[in-house]
PDB file of N, CA and C in Angstrom:
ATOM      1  N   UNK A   1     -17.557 -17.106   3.119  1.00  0.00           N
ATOM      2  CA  UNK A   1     -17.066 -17.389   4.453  1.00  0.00           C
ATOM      3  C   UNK A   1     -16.067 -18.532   4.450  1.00  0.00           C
ATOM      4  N   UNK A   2     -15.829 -19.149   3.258  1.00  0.00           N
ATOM      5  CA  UNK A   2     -14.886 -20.656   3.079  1.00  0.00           C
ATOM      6  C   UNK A   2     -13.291 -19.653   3.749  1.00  0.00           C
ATOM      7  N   UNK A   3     -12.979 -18.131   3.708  1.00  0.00           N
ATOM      8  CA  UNK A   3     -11.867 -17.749   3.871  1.00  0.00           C
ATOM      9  C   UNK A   3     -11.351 -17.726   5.354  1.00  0.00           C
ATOM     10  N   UNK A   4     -12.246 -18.106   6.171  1.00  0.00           N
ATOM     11  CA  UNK A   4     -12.542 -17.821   8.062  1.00  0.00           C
ATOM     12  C   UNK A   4     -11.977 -19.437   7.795  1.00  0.00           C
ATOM     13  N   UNK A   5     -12.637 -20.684   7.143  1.00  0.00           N
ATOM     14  CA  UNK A   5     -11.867 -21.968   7.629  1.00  0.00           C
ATOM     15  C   UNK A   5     -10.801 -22.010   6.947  1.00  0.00           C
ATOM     16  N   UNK A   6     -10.543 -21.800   5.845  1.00  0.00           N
ATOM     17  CA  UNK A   6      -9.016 -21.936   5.004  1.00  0.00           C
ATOM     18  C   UNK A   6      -7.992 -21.442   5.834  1.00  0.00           C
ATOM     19  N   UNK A   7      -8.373 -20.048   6.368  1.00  0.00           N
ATOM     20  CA  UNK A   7      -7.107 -18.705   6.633  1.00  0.00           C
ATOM     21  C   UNK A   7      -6.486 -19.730   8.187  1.00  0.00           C
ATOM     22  N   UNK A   8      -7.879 -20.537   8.595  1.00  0.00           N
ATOM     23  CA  UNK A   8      -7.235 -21.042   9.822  1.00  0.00           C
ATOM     24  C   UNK A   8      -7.751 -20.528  11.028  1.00  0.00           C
ATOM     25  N   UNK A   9      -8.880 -21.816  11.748  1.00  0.00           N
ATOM     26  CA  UNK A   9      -9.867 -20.821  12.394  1.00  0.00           C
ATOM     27  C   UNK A   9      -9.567 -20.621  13.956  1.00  0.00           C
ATOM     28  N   UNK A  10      -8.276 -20.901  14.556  1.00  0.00           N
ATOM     29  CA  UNK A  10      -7.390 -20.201  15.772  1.00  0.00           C
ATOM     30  C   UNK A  10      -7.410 -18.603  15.409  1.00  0.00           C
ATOM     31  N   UNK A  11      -7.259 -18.346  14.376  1.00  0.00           N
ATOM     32  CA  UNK A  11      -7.135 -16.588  14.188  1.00  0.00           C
ATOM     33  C   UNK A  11      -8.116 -16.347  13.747  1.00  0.00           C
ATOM     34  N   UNK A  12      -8.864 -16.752  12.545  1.00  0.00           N
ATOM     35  CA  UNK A  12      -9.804 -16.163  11.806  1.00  0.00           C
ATOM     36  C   UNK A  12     -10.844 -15.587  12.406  1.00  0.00           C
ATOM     37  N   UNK A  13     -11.427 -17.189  13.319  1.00  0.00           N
ATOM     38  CA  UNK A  13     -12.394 -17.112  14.147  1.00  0.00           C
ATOM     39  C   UNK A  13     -13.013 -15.534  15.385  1.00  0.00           C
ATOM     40  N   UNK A  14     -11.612 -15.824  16.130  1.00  0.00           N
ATOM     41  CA  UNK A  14     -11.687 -14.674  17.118  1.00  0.00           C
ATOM     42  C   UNK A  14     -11.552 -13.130  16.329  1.00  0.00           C
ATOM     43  N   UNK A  15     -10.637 -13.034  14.743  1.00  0.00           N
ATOM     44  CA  UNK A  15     -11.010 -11.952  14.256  1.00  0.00           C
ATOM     45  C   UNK A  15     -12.306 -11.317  13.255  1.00  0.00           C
ATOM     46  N   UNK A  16     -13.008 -12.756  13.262  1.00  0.00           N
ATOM     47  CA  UNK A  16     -14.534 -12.301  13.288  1.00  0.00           C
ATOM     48  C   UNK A  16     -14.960 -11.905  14.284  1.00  0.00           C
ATOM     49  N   UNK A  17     -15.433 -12.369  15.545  1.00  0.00           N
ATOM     50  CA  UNK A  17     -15.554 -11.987  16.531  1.00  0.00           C
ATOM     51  C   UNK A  17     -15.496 -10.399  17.081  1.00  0.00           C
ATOM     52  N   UNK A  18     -13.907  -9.892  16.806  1.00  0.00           N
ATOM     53  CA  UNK A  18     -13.744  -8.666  16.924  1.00  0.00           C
ATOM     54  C   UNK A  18     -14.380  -7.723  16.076  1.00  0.00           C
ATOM     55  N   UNK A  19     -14.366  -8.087  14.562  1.00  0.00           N
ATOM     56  CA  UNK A  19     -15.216  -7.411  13.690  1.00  0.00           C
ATOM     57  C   UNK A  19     -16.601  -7.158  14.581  1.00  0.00           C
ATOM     58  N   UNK A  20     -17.807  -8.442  14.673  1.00  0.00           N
ATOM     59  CA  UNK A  20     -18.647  -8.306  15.491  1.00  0.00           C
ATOM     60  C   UNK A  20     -18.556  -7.184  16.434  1.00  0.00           C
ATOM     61  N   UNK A  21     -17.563  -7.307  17.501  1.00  0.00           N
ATOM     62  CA  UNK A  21     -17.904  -5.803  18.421  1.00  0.00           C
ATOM     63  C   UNK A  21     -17.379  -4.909  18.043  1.00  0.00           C
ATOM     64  N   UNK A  22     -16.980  -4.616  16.890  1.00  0.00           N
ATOM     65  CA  UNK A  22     -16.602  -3.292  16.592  1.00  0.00           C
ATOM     66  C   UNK A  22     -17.847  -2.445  15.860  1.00  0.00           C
ATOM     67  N   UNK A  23     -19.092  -3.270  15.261  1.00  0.00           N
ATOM     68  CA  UNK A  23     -19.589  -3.380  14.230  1.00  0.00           C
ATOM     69  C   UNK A  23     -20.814  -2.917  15.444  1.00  0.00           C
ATOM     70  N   UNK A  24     -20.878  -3.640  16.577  1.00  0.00           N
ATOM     71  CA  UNK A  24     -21.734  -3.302  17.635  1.00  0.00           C
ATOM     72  C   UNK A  24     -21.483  -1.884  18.454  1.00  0.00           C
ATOM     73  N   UNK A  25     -20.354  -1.865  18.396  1.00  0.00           N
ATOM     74  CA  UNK A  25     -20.173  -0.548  19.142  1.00  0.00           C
ATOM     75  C   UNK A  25     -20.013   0.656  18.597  1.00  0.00           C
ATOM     76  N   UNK A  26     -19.832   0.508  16.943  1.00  0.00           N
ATOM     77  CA  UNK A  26     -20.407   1.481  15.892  1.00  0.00           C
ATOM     78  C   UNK A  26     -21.650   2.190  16.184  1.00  0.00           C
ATOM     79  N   UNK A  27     -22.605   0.900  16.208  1.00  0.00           N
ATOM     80  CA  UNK A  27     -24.255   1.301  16.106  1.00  0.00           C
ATOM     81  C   UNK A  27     -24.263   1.749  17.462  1.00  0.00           C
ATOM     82  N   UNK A  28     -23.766   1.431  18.865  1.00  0.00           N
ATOM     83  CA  UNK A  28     -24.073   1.849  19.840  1.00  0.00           C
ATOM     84  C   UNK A  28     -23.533   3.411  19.846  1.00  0.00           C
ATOM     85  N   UNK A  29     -22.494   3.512  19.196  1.00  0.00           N
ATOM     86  CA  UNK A  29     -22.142   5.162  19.413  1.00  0.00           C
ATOM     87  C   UNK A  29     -22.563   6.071  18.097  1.00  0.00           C
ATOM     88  N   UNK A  30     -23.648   5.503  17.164  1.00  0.00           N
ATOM     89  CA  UNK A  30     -24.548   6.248  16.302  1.00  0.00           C
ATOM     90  C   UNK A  30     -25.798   6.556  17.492  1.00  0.00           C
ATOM     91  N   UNK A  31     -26.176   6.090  18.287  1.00  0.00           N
ATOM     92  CA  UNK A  31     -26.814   5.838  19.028  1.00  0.00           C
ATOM     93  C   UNK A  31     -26.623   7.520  20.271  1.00  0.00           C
ATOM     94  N   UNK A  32     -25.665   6.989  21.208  1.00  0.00           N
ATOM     95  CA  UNK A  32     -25.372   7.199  21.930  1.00  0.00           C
ATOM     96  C   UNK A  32     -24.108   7.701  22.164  1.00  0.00           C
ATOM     97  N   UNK A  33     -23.211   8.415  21.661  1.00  0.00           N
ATOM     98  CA  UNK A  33     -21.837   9.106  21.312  1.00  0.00           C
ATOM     99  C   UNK A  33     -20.910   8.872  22.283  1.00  0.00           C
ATOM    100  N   UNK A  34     -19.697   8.638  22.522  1.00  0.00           N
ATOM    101  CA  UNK A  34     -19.400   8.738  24.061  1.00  0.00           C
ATOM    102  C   UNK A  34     -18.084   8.585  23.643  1.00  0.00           C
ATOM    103  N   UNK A  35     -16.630   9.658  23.792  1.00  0.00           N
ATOM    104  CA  UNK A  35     -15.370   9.403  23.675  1.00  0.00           C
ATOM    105  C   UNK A  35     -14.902   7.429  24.229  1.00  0.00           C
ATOM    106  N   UNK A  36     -15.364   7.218  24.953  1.00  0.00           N
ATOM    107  CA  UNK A  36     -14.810   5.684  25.431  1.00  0.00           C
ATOM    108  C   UNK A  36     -15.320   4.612  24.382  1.00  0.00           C
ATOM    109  N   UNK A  37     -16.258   5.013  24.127  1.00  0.00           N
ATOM    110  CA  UNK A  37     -16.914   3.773  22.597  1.00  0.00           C
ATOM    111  C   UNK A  37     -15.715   4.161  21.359  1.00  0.00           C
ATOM    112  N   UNK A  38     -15.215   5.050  21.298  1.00  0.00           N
ATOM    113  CA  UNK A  38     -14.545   5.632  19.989  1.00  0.00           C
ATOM    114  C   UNK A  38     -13.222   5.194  20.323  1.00  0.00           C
ATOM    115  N   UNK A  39     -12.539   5.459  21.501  1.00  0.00           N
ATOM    116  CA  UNK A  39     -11.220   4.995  22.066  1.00  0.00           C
ATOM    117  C   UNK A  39     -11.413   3.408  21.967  1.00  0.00           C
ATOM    118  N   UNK A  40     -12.578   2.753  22.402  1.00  0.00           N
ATOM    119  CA  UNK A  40     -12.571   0.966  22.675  1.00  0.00           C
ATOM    120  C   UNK A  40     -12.494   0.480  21.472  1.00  0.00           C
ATOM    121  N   UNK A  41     -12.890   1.401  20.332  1.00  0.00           N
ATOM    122  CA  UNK A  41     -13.290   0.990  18.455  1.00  0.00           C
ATOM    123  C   UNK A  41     -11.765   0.897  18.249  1.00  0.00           C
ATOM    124  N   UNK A  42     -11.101   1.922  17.940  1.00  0.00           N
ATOM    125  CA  UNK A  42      -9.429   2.084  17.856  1.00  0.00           C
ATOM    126  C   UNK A  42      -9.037   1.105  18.579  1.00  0.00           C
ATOM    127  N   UNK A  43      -8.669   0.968  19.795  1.00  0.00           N
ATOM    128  CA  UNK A  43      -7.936  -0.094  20.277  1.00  0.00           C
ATOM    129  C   UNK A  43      -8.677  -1.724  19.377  1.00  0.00           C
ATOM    130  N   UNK A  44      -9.768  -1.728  19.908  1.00  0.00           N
ATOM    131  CA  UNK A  44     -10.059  -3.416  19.244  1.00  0.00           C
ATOM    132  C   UNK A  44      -9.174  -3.502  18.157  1.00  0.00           C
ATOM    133  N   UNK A  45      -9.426  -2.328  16.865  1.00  0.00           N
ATOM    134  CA  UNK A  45      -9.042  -2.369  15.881  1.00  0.00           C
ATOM    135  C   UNK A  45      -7.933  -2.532  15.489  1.00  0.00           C
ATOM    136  N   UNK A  46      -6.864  -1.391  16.389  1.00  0.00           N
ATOM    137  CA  UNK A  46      -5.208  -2.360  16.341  1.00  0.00           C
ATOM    138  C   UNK A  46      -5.007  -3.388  16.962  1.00  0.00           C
ATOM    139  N   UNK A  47      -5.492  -3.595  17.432  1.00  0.00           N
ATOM    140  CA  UNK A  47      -5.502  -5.515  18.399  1.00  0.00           C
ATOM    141  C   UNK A  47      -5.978  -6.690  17.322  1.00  0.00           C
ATOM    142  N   UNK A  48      -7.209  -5.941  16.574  1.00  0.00           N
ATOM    143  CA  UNK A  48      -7.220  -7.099  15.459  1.00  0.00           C
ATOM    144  C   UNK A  48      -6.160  -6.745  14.301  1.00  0.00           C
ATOM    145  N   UNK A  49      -5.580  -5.540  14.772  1.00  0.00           N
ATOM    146  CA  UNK A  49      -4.171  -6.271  13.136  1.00  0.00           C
ATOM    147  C   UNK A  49      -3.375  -6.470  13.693  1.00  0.00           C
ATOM    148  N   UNK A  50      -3.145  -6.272  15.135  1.00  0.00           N
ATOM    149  CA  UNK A  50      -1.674  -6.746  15.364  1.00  0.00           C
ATOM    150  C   UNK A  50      -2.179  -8.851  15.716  1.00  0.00           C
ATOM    151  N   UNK A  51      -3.388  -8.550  15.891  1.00  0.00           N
ATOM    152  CA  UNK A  51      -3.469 -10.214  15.792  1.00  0.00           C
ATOM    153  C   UNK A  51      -3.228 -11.630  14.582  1.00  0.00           C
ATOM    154  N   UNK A  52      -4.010 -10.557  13.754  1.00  0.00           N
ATOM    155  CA  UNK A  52      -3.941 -11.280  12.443  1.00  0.00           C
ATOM    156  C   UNK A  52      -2.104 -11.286  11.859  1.00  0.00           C
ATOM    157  N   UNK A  53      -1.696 -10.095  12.255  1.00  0.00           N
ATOM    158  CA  UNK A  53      -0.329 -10.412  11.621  1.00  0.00           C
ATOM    159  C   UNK A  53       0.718 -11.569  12.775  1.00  0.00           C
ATOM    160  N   UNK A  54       0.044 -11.424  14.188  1.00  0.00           N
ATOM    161  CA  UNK A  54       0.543 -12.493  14.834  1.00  0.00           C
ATOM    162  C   UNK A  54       0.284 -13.799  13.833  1.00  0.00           C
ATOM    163  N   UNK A  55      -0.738 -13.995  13.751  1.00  0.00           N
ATOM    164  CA  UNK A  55      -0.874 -15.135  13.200  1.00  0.00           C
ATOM    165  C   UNK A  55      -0.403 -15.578  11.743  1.00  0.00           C
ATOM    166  N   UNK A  56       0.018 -14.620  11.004  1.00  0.00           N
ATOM    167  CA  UNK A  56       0.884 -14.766  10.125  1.00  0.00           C
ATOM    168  C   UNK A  56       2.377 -15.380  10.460  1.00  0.00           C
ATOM    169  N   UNK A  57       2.622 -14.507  11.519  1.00  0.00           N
ATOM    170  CA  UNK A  57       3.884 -14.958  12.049  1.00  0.00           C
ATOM    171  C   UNK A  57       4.022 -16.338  12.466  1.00  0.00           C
ATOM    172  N   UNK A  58       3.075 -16.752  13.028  1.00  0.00           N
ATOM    173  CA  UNK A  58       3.177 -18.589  13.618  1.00  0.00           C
ATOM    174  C   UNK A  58       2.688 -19.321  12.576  1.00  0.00           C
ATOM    175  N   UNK A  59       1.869 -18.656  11.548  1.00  0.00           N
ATOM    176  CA  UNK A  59       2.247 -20.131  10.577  1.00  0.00           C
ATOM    177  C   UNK A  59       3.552 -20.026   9.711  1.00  0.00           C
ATOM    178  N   UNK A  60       4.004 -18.709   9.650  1.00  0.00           N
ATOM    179  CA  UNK A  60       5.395 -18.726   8.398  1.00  0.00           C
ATOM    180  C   UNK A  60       6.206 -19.732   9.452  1.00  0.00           C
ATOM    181  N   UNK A  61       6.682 -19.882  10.341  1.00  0.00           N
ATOM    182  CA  UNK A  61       7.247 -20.512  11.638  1.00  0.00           C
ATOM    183  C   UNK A  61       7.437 -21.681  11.342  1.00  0.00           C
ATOM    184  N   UNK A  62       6.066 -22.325  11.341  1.00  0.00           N
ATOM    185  CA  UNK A  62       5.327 -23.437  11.276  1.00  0.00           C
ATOM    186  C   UNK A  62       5.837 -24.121  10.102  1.00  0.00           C
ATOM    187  N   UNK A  63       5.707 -23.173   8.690  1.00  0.00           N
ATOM    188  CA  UNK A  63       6.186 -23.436   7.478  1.00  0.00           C
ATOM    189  C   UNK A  63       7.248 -23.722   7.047  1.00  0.00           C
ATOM    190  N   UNK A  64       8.468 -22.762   7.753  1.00  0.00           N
ATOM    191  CA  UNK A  64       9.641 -22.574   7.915  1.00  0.00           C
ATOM    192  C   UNK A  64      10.256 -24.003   8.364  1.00  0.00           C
ATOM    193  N   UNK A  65      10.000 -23.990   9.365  1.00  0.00           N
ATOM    194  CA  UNK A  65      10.075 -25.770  10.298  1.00  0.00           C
ATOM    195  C   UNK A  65       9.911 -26.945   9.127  1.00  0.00           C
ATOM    196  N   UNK A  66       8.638 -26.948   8.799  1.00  0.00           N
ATOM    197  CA  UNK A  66       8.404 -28.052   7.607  1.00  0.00           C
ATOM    198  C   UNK A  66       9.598 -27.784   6.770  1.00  0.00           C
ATOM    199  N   UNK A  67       9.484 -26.983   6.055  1.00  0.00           N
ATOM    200  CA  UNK A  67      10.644 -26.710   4.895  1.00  0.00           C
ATOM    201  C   UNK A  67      12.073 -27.343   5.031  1.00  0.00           C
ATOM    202  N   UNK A  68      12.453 -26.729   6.549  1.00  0.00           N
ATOM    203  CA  UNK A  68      13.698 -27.095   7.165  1.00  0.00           C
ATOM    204  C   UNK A  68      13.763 -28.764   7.421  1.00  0.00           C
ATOM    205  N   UNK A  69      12.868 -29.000   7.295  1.00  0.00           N
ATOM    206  CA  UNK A  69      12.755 -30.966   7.577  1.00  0.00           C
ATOM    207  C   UNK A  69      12.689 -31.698   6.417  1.00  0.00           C
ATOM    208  N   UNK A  70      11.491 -31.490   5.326  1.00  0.00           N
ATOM    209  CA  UNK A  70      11.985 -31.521   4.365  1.00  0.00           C
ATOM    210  C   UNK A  70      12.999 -31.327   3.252  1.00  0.00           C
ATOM    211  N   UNK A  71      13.305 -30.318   3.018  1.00  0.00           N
ATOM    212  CA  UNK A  71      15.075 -29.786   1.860  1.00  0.00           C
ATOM    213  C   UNK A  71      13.786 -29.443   0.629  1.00  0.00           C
ATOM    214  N   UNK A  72      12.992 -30.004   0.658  1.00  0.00           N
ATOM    215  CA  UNK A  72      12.756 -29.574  -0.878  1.00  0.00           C
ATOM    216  C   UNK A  72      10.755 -29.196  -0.490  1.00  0.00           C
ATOM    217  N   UNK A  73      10.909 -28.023  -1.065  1.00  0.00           N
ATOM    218  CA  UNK A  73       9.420 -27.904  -1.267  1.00  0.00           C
ATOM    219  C   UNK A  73       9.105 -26.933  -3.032  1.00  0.00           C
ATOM    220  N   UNK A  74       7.733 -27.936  -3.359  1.00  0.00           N
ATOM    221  CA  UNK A  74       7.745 -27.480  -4.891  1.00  0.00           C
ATOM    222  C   UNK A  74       6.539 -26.169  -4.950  1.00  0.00           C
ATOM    223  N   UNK A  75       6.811 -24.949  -5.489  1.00  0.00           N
ATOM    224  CA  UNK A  75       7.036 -23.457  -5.541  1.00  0.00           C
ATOM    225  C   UNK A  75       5.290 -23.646  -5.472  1.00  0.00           C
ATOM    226  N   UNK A  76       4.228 -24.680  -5.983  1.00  0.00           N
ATOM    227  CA  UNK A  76       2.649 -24.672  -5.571  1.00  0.00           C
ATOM    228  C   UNK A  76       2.473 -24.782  -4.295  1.00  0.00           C
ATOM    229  N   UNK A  77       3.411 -25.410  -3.722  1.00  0.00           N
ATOM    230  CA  UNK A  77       3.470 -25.539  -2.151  1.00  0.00           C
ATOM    231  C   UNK A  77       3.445 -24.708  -1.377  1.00  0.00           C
ATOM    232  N   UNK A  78       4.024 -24.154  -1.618  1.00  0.00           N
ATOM    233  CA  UNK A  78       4.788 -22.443  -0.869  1.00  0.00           C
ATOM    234  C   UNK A  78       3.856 -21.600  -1.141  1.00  0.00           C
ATOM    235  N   UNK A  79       3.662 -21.231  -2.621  1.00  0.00           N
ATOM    236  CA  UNK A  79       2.729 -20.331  -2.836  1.00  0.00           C
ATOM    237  C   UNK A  79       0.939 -20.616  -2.613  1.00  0.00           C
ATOM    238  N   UNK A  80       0.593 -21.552  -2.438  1.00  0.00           N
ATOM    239  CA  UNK A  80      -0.480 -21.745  -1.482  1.00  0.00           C
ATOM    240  C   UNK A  80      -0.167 -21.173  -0.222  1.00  0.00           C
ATOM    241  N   UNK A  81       0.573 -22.150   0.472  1.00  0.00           N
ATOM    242  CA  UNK A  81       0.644 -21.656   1.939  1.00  0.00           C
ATOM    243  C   UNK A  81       0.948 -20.136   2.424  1.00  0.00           C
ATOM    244  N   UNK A  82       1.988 -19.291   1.348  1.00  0.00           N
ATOM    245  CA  UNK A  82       1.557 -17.960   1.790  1.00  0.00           C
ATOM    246  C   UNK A  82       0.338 -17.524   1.577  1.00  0.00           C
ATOM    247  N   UNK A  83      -0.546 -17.670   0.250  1.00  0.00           N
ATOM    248  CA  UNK A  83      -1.821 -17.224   0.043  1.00  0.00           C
ATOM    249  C   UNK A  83      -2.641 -17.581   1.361  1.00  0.00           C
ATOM    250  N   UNK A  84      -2.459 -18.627   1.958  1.00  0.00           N
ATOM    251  CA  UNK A  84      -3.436 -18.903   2.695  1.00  0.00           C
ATOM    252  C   UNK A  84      -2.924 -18.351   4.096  1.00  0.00           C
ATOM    253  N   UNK A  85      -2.010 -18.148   4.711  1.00  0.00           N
ATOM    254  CA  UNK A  85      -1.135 -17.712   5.643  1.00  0.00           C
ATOM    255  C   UNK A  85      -0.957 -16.315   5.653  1.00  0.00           C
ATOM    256  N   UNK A  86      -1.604 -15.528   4.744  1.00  0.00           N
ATOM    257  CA  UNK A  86      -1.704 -13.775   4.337  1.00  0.00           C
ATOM    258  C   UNK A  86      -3.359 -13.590   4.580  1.00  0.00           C
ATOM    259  N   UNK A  87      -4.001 -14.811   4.458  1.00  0.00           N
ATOM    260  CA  UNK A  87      -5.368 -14.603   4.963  1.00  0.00           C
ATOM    261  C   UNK A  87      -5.658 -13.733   6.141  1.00  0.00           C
ATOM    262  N   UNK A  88      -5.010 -14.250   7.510  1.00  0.00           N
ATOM    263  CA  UNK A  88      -5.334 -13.887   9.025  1.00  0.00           C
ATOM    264  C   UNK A  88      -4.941 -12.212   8.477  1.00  0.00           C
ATOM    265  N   UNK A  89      -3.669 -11.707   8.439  1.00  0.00           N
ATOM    266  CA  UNK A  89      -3.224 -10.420   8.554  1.00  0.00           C
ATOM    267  C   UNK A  89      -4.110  -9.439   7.740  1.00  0.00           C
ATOM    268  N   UNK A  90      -4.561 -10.031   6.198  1.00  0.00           N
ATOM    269  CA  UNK A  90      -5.318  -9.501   5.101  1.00  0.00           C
ATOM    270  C   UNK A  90      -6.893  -9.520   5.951  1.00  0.00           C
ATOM    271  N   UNK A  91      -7.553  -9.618   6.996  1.00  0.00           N
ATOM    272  CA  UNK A  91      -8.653  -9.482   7.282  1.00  0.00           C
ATOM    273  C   UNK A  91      -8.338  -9.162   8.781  1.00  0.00           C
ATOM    274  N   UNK A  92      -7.231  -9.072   9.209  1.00  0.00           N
ATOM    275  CA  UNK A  92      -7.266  -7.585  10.370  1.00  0.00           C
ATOM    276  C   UNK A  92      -6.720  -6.500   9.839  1.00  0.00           C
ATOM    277  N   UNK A  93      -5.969  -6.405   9.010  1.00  0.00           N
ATOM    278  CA  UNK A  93      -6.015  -5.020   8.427  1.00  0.00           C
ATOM    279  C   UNK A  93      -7.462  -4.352   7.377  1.00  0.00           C
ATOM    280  N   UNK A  94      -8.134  -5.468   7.041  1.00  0.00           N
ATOM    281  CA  UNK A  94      -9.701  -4.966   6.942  1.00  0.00           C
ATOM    282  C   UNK A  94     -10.333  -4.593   7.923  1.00  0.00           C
ATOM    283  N   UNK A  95     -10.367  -5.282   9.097  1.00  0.00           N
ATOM    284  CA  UNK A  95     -11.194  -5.043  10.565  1.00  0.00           C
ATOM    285  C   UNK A  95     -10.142  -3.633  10.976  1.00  0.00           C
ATOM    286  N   UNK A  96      -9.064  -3.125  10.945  1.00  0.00           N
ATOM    287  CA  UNK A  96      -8.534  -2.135  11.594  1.00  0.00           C
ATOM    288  C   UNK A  96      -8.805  -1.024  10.719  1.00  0.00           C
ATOM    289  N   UNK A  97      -9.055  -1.244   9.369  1.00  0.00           N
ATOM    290  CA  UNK A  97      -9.543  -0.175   8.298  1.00  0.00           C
ATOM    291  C   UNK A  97     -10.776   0.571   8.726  1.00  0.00           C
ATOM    292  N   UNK A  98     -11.637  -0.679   8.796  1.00  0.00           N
ATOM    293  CA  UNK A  98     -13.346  -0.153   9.256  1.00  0.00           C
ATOM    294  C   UNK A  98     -13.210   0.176  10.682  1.00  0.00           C
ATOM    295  N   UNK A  99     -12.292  -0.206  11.316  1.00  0.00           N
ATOM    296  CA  UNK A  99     -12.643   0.218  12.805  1.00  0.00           C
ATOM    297  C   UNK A  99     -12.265   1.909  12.867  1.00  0.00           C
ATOM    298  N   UNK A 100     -11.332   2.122  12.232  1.00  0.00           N
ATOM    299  CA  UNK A 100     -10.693   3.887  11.496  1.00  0.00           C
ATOM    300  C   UNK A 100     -11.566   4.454  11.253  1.00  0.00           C
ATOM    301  N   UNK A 101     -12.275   3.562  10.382  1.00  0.00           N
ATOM    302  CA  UNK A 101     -13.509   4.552   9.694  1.00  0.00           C
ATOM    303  C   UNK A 101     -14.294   4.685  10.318  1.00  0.00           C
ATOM    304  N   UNK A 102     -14.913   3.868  11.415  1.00  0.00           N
ATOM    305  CA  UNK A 102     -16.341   3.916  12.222  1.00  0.00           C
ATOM    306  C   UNK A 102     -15.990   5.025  12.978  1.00  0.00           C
ATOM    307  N   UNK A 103     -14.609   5.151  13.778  1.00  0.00           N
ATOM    308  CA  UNK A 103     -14.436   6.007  14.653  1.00  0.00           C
ATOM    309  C   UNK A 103     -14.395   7.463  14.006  1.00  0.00           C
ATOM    310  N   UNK A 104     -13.835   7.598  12.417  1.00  0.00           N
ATOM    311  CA  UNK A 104     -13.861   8.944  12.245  1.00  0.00           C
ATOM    312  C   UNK A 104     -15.321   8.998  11.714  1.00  0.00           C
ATOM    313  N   UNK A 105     -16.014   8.283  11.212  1.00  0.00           N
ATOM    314  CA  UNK A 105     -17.497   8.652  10.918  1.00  0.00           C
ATOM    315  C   UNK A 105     -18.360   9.259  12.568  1.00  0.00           C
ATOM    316  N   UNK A 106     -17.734   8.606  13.693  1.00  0.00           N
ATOM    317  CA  UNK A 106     -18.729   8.918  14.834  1.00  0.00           C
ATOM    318  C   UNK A 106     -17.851  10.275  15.196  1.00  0.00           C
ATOM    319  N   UNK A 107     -16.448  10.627  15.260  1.00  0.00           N
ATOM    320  CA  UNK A 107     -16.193  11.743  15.807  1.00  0.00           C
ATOM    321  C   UNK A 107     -16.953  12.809  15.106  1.00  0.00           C
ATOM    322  N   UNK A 108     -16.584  12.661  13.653  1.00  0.00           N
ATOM    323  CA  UNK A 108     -17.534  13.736  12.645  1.00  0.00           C
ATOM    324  C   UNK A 108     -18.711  13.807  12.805  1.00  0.00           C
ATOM    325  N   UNK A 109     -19.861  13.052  13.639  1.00  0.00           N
ATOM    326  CA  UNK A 109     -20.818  12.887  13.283  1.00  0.00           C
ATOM    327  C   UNK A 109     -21.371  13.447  14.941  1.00  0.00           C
ATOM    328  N   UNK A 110     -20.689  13.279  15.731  1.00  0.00           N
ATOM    329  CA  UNK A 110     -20.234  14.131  17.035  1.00  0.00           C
ATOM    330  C   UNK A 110     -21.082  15.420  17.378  1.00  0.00           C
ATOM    331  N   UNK A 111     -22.316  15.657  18.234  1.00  0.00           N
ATOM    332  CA  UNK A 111     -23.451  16.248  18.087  1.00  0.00           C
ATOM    333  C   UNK A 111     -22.648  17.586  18.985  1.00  0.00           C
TER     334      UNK A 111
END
């Protein structure tokens, strides 16, 4: 879990969160089937990658800015900060993966 405080927990945080109800509304529509649980799974799910890659976007920004103030940044510098700045996007495109999958596991599974 050290990757939720590193990645930066303005994004990370709330895209745990989303994981959480996607993860809930899985089991509720193993449960209980219902086209609107399967439509709400999909949407969360592109909402958490288009979030996480938001948040890619405001720290490269962020980075960009520094760089531009400084003149010189040395190549461990940089390449940390993308590693760590690819975090947010690299775990909503996990949360939008499983949210794909929950929904085609419940349509298939569709009584």
């Amino acid at each position: 879990m050290n990757f939720i405080i590193e990645g930066g927990p303005i994004f990370m945080v709330p895209l745990l969160i989303l994981l959480i109800i996607i993860t809930a509304l899985f089991i509720k529509g193993l449960k209980i089937y219902t086209k609107k649980t399967v439509k709400l799974i999909n949407s969360i799910s592109l909402f958490s990658f288009v979030f996480g890659i938001l948040g890619f976007i405001i720290g490269l920004l962020g980075a960009l800015e520094s760089i531009a103030v400084t003149q010189e940044v040395s190549r461990d510098v940089l390449a940390t900060g993308l590693k760590v700045g690819l975090l947010s996007p690299t775990f909503g495109v996990i949360i939008f993966l499983l949210g794909k999958l929950f929904s085609i596991i419940l349509t298939s599974s569709k009584k």
